[in-house]
C-alpha atoms as a PDB file:
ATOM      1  CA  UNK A   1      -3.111  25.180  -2.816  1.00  0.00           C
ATOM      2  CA  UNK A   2      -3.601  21.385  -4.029  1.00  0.00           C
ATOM      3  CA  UNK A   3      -4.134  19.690  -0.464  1.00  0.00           C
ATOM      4  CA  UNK A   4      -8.240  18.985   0.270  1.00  0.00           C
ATOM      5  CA  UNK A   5      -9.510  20.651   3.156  1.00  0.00           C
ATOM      6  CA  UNK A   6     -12.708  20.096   5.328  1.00  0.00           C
ATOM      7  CA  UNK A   7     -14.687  22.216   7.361  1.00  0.00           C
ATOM      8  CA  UNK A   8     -18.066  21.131   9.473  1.00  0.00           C
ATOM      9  CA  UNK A   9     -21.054  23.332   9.391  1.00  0.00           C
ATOM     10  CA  UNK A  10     -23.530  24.185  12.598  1.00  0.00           C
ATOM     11  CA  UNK A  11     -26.425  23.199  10.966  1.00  0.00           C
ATOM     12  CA  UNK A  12     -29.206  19.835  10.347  1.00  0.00           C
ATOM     13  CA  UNK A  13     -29.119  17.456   7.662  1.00  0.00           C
ATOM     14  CA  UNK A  14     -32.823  17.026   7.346  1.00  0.00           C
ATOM     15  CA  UNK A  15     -34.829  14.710   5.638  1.00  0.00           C
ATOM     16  CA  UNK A  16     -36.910  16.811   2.530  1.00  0.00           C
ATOM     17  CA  UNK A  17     -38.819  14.005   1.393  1.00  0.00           C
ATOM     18  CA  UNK A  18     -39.495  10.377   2.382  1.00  0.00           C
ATOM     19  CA  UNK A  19     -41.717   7.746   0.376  1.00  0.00           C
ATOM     20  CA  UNK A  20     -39.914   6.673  -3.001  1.00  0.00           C
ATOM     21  CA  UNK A  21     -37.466   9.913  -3.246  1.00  0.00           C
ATOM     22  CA  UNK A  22     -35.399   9.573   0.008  1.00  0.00           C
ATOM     23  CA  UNK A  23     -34.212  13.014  -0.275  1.00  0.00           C
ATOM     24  CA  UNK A  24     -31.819  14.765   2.513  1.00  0.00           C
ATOM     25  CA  UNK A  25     -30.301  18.000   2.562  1.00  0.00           C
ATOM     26  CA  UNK A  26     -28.985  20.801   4.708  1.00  0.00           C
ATOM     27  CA  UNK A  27     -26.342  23.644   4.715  1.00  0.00           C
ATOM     28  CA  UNK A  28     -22.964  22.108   4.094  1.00  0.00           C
ATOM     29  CA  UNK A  29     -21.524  25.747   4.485  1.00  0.00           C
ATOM     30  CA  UNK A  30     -22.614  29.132   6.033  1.00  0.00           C
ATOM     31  CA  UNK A  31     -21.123  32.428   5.261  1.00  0.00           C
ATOM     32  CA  UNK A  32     -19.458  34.737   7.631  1.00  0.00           C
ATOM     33  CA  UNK A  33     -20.040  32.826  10.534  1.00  0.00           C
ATOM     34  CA  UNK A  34     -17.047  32.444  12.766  1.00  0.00           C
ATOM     35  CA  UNK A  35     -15.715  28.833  13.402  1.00  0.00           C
ATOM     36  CA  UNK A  36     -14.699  27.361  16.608  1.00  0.00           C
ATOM     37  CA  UNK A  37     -11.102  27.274  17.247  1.00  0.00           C
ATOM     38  CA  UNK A  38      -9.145  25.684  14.805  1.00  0.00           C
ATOM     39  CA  UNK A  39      -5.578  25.329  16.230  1.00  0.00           C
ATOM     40  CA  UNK A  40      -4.527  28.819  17.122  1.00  0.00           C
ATOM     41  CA  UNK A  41      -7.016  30.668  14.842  1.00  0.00           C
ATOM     42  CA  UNK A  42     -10.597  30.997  13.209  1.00  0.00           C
ATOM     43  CA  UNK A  43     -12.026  30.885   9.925  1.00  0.00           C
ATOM     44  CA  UNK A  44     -15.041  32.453   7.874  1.00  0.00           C
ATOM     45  CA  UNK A  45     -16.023  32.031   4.942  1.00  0.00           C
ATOM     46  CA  UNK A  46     -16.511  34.765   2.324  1.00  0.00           C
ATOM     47  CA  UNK A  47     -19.629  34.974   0.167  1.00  0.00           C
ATOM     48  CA  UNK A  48     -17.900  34.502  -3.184  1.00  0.00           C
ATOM     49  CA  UNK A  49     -15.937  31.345  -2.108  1.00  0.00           C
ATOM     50  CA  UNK A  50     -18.288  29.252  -4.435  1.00  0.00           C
ATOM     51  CA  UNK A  51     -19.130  31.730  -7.140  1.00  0.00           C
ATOM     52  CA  UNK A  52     -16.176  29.856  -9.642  1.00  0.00           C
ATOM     53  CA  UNK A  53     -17.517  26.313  -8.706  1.00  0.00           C
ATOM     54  CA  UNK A  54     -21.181  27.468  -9.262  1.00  0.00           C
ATOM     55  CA  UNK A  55     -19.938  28.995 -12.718  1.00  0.00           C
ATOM     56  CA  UNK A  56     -18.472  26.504 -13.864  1.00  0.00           C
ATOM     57  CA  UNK A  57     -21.424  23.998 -13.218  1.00  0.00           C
ATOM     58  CA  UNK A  58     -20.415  22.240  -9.960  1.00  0.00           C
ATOM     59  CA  UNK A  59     -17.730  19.934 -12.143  1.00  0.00           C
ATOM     60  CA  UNK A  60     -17.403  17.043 -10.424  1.00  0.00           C
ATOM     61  CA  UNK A  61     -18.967  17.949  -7.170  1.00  0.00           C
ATOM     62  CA  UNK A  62     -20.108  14.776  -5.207  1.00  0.00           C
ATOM     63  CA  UNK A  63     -22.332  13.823  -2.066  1.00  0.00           C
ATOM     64  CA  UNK A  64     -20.395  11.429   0.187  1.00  0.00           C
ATOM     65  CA  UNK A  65     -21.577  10.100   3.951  1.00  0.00           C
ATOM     66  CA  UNK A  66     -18.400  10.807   5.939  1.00  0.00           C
ATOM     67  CA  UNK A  67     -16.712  12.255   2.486  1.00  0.00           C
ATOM     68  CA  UNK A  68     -16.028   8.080   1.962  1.00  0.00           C
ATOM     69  CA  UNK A  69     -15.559   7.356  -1.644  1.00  0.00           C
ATOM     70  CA  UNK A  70     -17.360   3.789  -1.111  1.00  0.00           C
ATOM     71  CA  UNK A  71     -20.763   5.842   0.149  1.00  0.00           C
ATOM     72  CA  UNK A  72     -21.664   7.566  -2.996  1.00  0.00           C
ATOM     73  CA  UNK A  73     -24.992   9.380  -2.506  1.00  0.00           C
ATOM     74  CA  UNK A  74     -25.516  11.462  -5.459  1.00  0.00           C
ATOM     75  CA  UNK A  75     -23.949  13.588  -7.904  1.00  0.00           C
ATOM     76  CA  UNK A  76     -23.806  17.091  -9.516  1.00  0.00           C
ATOM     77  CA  UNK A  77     -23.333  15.254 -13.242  1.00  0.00           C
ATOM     78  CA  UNK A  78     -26.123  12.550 -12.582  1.00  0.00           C
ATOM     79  CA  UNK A  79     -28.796  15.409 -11.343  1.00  0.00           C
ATOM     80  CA  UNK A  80     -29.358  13.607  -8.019  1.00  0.00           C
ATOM     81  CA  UNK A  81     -27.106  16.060  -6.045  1.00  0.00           C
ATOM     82  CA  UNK A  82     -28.567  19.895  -5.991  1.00  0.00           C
ATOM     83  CA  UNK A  83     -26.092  22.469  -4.852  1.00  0.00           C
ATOM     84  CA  UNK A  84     -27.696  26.410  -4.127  1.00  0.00           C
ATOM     85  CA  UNK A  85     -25.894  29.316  -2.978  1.00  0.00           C
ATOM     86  CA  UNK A  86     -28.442  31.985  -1.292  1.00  0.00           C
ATOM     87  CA  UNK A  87     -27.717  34.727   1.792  1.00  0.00           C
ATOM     88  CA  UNK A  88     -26.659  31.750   4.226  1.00  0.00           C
ATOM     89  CA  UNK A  89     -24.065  29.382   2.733  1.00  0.00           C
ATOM     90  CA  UNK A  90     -24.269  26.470   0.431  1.00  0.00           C
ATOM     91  CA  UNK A  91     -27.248  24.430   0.336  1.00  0.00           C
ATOM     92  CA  UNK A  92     -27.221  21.201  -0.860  1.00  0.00           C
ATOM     93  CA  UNK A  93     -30.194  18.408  -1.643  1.00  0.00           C
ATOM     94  CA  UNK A  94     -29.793  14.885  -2.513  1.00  0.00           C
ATOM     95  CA  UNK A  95     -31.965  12.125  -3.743  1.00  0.00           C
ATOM     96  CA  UNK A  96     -30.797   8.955  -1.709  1.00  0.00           C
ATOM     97  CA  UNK A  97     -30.051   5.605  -3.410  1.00  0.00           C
ATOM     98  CA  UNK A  98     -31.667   2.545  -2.339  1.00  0.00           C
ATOM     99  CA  UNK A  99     -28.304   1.167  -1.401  1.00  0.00           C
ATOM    100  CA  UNK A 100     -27.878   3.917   1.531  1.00  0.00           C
ATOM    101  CA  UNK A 101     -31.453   3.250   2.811  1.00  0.00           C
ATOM    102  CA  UNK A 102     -29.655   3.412   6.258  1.00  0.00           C
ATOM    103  CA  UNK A 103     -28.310   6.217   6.007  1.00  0.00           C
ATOM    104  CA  UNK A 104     -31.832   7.745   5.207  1.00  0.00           C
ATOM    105  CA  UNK A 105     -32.581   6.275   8.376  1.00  0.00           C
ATOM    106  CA  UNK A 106     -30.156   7.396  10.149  1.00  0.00           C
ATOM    107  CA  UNK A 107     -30.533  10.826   9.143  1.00  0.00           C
ATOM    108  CA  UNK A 108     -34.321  10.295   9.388  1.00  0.00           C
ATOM    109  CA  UNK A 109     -33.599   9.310  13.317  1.00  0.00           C
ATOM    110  CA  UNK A 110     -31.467  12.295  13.687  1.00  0.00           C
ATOM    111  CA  UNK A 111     -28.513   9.985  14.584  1.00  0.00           C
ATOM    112  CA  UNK A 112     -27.080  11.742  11.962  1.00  0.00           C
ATOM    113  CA  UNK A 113     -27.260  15.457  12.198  1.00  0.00           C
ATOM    114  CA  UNK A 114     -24.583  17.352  11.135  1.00  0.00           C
ATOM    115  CA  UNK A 115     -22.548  18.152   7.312  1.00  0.00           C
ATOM    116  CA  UNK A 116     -19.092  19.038   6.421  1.00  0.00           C
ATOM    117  CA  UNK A 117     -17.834  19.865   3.054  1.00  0.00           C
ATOM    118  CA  UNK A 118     -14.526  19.310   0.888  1.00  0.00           C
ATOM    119  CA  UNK A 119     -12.579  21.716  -0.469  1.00  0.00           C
ATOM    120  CA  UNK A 120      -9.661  23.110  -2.160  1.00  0.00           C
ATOM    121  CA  UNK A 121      -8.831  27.005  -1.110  1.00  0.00           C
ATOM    122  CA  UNK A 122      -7.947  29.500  -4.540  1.00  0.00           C
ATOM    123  CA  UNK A 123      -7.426  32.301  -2.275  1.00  0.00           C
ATOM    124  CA  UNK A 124      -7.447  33.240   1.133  1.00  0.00           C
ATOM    125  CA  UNK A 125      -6.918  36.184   3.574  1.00  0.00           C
ATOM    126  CA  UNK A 126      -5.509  36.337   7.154  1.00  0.00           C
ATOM    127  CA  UNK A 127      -6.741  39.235   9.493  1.00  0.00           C
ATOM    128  CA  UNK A 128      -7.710  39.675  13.249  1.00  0.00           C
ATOM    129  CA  UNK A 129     -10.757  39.592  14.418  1.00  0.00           C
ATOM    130  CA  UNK A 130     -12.314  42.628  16.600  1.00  0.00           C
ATOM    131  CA  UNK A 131     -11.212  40.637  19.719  1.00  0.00           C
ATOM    132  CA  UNK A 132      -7.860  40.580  18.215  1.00  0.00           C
ATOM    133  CA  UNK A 133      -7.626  36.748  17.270  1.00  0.00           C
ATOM    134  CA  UNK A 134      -6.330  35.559  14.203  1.00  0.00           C
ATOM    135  CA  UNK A 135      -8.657  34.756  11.195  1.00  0.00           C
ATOM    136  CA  UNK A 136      -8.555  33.400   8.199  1.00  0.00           C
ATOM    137  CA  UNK A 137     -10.842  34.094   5.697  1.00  0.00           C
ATOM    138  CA  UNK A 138     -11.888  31.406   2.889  1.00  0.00           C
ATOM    139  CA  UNK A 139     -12.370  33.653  -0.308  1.00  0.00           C
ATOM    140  CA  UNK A 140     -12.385  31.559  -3.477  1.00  0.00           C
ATOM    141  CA  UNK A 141     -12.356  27.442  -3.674  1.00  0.00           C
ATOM    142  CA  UNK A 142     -13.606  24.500  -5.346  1.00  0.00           C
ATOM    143  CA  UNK A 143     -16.111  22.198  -3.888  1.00  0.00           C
ATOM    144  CA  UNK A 144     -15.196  18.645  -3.798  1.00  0.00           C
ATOM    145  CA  UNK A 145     -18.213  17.069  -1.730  1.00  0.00           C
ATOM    146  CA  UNK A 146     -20.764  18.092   0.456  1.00  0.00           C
ATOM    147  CA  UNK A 147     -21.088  15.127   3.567  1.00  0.00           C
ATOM    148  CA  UNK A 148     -23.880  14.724   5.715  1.00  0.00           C
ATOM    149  CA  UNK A 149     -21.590  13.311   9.040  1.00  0.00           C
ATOM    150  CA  UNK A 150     -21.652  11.295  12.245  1.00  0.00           C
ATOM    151  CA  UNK A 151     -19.503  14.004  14.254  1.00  0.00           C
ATOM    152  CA  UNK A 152     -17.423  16.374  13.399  1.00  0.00           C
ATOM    153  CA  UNK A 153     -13.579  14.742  12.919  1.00  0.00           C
ATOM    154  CA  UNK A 154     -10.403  16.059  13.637  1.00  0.00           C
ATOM    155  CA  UNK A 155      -9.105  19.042  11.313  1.00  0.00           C
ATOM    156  CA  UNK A 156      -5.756  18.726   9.949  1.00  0.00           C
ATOM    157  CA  UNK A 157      -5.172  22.578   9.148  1.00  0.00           C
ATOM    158  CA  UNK A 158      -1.841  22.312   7.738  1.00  0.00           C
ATOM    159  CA  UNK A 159      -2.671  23.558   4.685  1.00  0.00           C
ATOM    160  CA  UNK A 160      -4.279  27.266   6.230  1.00  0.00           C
ATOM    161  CA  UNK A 161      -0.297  27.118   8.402  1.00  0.00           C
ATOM    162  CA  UNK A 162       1.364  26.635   5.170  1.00  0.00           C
ATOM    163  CA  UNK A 163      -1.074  29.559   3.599  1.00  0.00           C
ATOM    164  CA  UNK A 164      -0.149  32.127   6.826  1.00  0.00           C
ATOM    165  CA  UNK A 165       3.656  30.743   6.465  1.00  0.00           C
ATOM    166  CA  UNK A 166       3.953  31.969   2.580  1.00  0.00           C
ATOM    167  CA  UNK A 167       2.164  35.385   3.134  1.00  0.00           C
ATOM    168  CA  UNK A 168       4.012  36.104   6.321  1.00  0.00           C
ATOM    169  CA  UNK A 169       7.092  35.161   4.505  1.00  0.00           C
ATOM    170  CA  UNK A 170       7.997  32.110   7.212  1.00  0.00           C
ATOM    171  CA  UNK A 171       8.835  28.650   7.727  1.00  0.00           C
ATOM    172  CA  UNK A 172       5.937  26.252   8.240  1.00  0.00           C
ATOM    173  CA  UNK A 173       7.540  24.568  11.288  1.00  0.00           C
ATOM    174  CA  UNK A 174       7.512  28.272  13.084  1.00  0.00           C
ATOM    175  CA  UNK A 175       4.216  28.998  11.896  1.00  0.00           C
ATOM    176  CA  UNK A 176       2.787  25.945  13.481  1.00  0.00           C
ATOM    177  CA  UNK A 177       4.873  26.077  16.671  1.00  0.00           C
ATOM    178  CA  UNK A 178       3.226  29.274  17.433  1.00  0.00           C
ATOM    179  CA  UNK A 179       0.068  27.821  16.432  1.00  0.00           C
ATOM    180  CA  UNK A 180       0.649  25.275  19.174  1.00  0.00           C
ATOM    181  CA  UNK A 181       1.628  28.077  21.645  1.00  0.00           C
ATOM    182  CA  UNK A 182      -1.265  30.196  20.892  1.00  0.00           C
ATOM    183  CA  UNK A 183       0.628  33.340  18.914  1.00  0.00           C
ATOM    184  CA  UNK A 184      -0.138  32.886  15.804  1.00  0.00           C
ATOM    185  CA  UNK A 185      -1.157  36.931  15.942  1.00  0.00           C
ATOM    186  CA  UNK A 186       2.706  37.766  15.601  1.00  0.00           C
ATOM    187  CA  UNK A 187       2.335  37.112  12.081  1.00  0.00           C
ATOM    188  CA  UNK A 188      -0.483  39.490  11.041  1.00  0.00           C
ATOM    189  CA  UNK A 189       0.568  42.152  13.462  1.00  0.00           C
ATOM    190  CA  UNK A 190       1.452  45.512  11.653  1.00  0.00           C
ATOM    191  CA  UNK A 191       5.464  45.267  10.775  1.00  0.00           C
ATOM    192  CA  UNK A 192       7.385  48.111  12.950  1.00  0.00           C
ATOM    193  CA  UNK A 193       8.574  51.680  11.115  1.00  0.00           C
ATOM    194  CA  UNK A 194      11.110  51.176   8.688  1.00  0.00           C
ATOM    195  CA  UNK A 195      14.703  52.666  10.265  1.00  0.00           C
ATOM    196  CA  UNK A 196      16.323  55.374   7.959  1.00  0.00           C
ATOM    197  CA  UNK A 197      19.683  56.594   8.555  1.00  0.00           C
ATOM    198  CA  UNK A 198      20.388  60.136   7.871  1.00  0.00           C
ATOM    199  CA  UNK A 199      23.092  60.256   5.302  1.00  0.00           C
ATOM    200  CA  UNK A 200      25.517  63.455   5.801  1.00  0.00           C
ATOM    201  CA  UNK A 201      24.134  66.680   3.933  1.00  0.00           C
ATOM    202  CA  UNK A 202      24.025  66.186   0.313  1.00  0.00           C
ATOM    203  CA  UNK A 203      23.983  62.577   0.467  1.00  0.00           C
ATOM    204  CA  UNK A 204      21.298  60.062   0.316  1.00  0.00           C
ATOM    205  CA  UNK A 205      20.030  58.261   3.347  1.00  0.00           C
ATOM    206  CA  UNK A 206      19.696  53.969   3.625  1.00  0.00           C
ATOM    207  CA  UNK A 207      17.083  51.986   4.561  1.00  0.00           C
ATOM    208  CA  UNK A 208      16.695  49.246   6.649  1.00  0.00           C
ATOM    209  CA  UNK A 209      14.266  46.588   7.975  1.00  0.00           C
ATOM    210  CA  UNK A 210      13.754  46.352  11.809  1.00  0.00           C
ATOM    211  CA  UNK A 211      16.296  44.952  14.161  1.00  0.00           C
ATOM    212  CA  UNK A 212      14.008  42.069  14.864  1.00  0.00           C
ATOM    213  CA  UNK A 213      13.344  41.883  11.512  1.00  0.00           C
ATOM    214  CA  UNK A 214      16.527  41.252  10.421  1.00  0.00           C
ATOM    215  CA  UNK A 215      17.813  38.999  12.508  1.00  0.00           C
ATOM    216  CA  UNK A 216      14.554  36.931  12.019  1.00  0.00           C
ATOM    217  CA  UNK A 217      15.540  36.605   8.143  1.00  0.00           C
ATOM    218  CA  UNK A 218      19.489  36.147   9.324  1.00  0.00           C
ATOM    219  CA  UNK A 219      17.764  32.753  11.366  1.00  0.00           C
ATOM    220  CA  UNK A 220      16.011  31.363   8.338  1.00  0.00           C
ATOM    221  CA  UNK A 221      18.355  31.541   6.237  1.00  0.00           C
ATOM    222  CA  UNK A 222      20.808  29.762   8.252  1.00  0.00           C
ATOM    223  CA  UNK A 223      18.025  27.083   8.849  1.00  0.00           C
ATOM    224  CA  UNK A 224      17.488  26.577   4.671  1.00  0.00           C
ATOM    225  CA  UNK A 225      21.468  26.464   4.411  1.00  0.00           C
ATOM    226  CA  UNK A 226      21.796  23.901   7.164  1.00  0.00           C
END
C-alpha cells in the first residue's frame, strides 16, 4: 500500500525535561488496544508492526507538530528524535529546537496533549472482534513521523477500504458504501458451503460457488465492462 495513513494514540505528550534540553515525548502508538470507530470498523495494532522500521534503523523517521513538514522537531538521522518499542506501543522522545519554544510551551501547559503517528501499512489482517465488529489489524508498516497534536483530525481510511476491497475480492465503491451503512461484516463473514452436483453413477460431479455468490461476481463484472 503506498498511500500514508494516520492514527491518534490515547495517551500524554509530556514534557521529560525542561531547562536547556526542551525534551517531550509520549506514546505515539499502543499495541492491541482497540480504536474508536473508524468508519464502519476498528483497528489494533499488532506488536510486530514496527519490528522492520526498528531494523532497519528508523530510516527517515521524523518528529512533526501536526505531521506539518514546516514544524520540524527532531529527527531519527540527527539523534534528536528517540524512537523505543517496549510491551505498550512506540515510544518516542524528542529534544525540542529553540525555534518551536512554543510548542514546548504548549505542551508544557498541556494545551497540547495528545500524538498521532504516520504510516504506511506492509500487511494487514481483517477479522471480527468477540462482539462481532469488524477489525482490522495493523501487522507490519513503516513509520513516517511520530506528532505530538492539537486534537485528533479527521481519518481518511480509504486506504484500510481499499485493503478489505482486494482481500474480499470487491470493488472499493461497495466496500465503502457498506462502510457508510454500517455492514462492513458481510465481507469477513465465513463464505456459504460450496454446492456440488451429483454427476450420474460413474461420472464426476461439478462444482459451483453459491447462488449469491455468483451473481455477485456476474454484477462486477458487468460494472468493469461498462
Amino acid at each position: 500500500m503506498n498511500d500514508t495513513e494516520r492514527r491518534f494514540t490515547r495517551g500524554l505528550v509530556e514534557v521529560r525535561a525542561a531547562g536547556d534540553s526542551r525534551t517531550i515525548g509520549g506514546y505515539a502508538a499502543k499495541f492491541n488496544k482497540l480504536s474508536r470507530n473508524l468508519g464502519g470498523f476498528v483497528e489494533r495494532i499488532d506488536p510486530g508492526f514496527f519490528a522492520k522500521s526498528a531494523g532497519d534503523g528508523w530510516p527517515e523517521a521524523m518528529a512533526r507538530y501536526n505531521h506539518d513538514d514546516n514544524m520540524l522537531l527532531g529527527t531519527t538521522q540527527g539523534g534528536t528524535l528517540r524512537l523505543v518499542v517496549d510491551g505498550t506501543g512506540l515510544d518516542y522522545t524528542v529534544d525540542m529546537p529553540a525555534a518551536r519554544a512554543d510548542v514546548f510551551e504548549l505542551v508544557q501547559r498541556g494545551d497540547v496533549s495528545q500524538s498521532s503517528f504516520a504510516f504506511y501499512t506492509f500487511e494487514d489482517d481483517w477479522a471480527m472482534t468477540e462482539d462481532g465488529f469488524p477489525m482490522r489489524t495493523l501487522l507490519s508498516g513503516r513509520l513516517v513521523d511520530v506528532a505530538p497534536v492539537n486534537t485528533p483530525a479527521y481519518l481518511d481510511t480509504s486506504t484500510s477500504l481499499r485493503s478489505l476491497a482486494e482481500k474480499a475480492g470487491a470493488e472499493v465503491e461497495e466496500v465503502r458504501a457498506a462502510a457508510e451503512g454500517g455492514d462492513l461484516k458481510r465481507f469477513l463473514e465465513p463464505a456459504p458451503a460450496t454446492i456440488i452436483d451429483l454427476a450420474p453413477e460413474g461420472g464426476q460431479g461439478e462444482t459451483h460457488p453459491p447462488l449469491a455468490l455468483r451473481q455477485r461476481r456476474v454484477a462486477l463484472l458487468q460494472r468493469r465492462t461498462f
